[in-house]
C-alpha atoms as a PDB file:
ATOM      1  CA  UNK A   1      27.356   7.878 -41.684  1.00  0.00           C
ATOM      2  CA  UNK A   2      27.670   6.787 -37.997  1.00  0.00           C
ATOM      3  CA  UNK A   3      26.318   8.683 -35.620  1.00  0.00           C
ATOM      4  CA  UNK A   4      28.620  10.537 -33.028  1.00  0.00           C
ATOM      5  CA  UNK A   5      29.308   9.405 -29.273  1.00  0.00           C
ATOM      6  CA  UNK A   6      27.257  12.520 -27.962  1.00  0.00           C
ATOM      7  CA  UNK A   7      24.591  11.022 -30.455  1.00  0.00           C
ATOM      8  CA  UNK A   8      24.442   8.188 -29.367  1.00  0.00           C
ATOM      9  CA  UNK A   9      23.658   8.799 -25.637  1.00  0.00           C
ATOM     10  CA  UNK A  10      20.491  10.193 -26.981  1.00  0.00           C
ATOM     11  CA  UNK A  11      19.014   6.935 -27.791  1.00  0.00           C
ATOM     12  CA  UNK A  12      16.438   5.407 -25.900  1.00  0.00           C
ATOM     13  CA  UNK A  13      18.152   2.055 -23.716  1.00  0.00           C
ATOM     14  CA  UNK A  14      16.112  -0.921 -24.195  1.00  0.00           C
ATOM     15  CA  UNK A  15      14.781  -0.851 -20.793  1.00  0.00           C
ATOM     16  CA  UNK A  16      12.686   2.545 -21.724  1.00  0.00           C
ATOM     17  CA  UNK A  17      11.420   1.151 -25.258  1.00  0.00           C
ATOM     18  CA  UNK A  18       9.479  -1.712 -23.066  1.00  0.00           C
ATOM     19  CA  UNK A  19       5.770  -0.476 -22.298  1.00  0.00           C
ATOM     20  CA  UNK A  20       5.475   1.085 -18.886  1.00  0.00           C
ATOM     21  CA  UNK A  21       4.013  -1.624 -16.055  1.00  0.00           C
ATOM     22  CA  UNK A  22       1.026  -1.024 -15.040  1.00  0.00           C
ATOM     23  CA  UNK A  23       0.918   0.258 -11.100  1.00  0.00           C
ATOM     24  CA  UNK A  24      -1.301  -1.543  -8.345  1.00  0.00           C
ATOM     25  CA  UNK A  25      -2.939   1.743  -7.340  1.00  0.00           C
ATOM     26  CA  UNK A  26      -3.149   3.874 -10.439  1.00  0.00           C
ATOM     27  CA  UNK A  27      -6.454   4.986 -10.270  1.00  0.00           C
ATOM     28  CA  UNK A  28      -8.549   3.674  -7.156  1.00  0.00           C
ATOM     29  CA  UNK A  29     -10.813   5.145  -5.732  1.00  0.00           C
ATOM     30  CA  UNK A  30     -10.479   5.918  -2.051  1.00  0.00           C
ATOM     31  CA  UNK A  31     -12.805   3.059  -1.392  1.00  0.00           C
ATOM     32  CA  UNK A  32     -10.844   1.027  -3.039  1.00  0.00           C
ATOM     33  CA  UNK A  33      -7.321   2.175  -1.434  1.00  0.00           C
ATOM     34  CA  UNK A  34      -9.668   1.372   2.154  1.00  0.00           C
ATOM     35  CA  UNK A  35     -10.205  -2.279   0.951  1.00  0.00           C
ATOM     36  CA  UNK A  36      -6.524  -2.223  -0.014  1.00  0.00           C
ATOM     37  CA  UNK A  37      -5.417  -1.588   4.216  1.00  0.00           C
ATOM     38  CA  UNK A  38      -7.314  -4.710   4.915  1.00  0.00           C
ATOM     39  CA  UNK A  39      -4.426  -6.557   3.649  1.00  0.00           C
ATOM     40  CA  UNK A  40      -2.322  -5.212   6.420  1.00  0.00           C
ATOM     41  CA  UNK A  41      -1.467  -8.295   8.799  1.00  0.00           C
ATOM     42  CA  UNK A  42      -2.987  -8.438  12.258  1.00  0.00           C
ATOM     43  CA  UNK A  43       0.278  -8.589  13.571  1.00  0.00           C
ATOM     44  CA  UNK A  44       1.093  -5.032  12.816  1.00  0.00           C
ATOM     45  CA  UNK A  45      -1.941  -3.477  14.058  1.00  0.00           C
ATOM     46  CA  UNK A  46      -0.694  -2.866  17.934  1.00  0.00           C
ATOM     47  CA  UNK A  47       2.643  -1.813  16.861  1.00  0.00           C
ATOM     48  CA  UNK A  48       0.808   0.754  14.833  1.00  0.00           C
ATOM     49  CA  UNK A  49      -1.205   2.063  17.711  1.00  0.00           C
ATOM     50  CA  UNK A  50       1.777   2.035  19.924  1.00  0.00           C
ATOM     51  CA  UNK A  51       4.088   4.342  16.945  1.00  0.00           C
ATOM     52  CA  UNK A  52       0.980   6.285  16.594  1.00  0.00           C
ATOM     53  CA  UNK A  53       0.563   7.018  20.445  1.00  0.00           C
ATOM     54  CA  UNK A  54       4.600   7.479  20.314  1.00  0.00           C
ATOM     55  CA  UNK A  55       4.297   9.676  17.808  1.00  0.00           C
ATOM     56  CA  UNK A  56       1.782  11.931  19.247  1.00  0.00           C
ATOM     57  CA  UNK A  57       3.072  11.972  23.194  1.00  0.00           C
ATOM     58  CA  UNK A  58       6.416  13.626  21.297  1.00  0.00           C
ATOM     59  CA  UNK A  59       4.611  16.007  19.922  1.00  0.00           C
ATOM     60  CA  UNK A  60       2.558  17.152  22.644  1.00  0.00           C
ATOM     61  CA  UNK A  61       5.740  17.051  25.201  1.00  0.00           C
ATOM     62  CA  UNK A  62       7.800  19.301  21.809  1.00  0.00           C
ATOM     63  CA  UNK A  63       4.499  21.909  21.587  1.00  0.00           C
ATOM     64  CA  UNK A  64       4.084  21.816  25.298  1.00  0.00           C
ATOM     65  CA  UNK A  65       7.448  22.481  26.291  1.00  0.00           C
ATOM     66  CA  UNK A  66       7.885  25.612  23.315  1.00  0.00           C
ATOM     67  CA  UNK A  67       4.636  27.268  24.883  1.00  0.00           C
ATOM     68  CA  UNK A  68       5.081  26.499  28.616  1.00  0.00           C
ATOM     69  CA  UNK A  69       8.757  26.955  28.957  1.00  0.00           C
ATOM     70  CA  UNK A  70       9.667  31.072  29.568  1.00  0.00           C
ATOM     71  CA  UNK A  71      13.527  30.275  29.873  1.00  0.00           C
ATOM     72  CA  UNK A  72      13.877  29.221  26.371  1.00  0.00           C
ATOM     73  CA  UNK A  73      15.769  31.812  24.070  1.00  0.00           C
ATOM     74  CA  UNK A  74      14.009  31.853  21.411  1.00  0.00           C
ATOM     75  CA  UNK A  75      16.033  34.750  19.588  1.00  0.00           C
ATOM     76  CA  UNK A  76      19.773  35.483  19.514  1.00  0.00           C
ATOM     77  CA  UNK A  77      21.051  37.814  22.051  1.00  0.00           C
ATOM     78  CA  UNK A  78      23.767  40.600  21.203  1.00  0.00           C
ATOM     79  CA  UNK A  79      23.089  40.655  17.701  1.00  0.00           C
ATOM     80  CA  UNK A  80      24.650  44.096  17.056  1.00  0.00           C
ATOM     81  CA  UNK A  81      28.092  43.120  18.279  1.00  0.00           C
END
């Protein structure tokens, strides 16, 4: 007997019968995953600090500008209309 075409999408492809790889990080300790950062080139290092500052100036100006601002609608108006 042969199996049947909705059969035979059921079988495993030869890609999933190989044995899983083994991952970098699969169980490290934080310590470990600290060691792992000083891998991180030099180079990158400013541009981090200048995303990071980036990052955080937008969000101040975005939570400053919700809690200062009294002109903002912050509701609809004329919802029974």
């Amino acid at each position: 007997m042969q199996p049947t075409l909705a059969l035979r999408m059921f079988r495993p492809t030869m890609r999933m019968m190989r044995p899983v790889p083994k991952e970098e990080h699969s169980a490290h300790t934080i310590s470990q995953r600290l060691r792992a950062l000083k891998r991180i080139p030099p180079e990158l290092i400013p541009l981090g600090v200048v995303v990071g500052i980036a990052v955080g100036a937008a969000f101040y100006s975005l939570g400053r500008k919700l809690v200062v601002d009294k002109t903002m609608r912050l509701n609809r108006q004329n919802r029974g209309e």
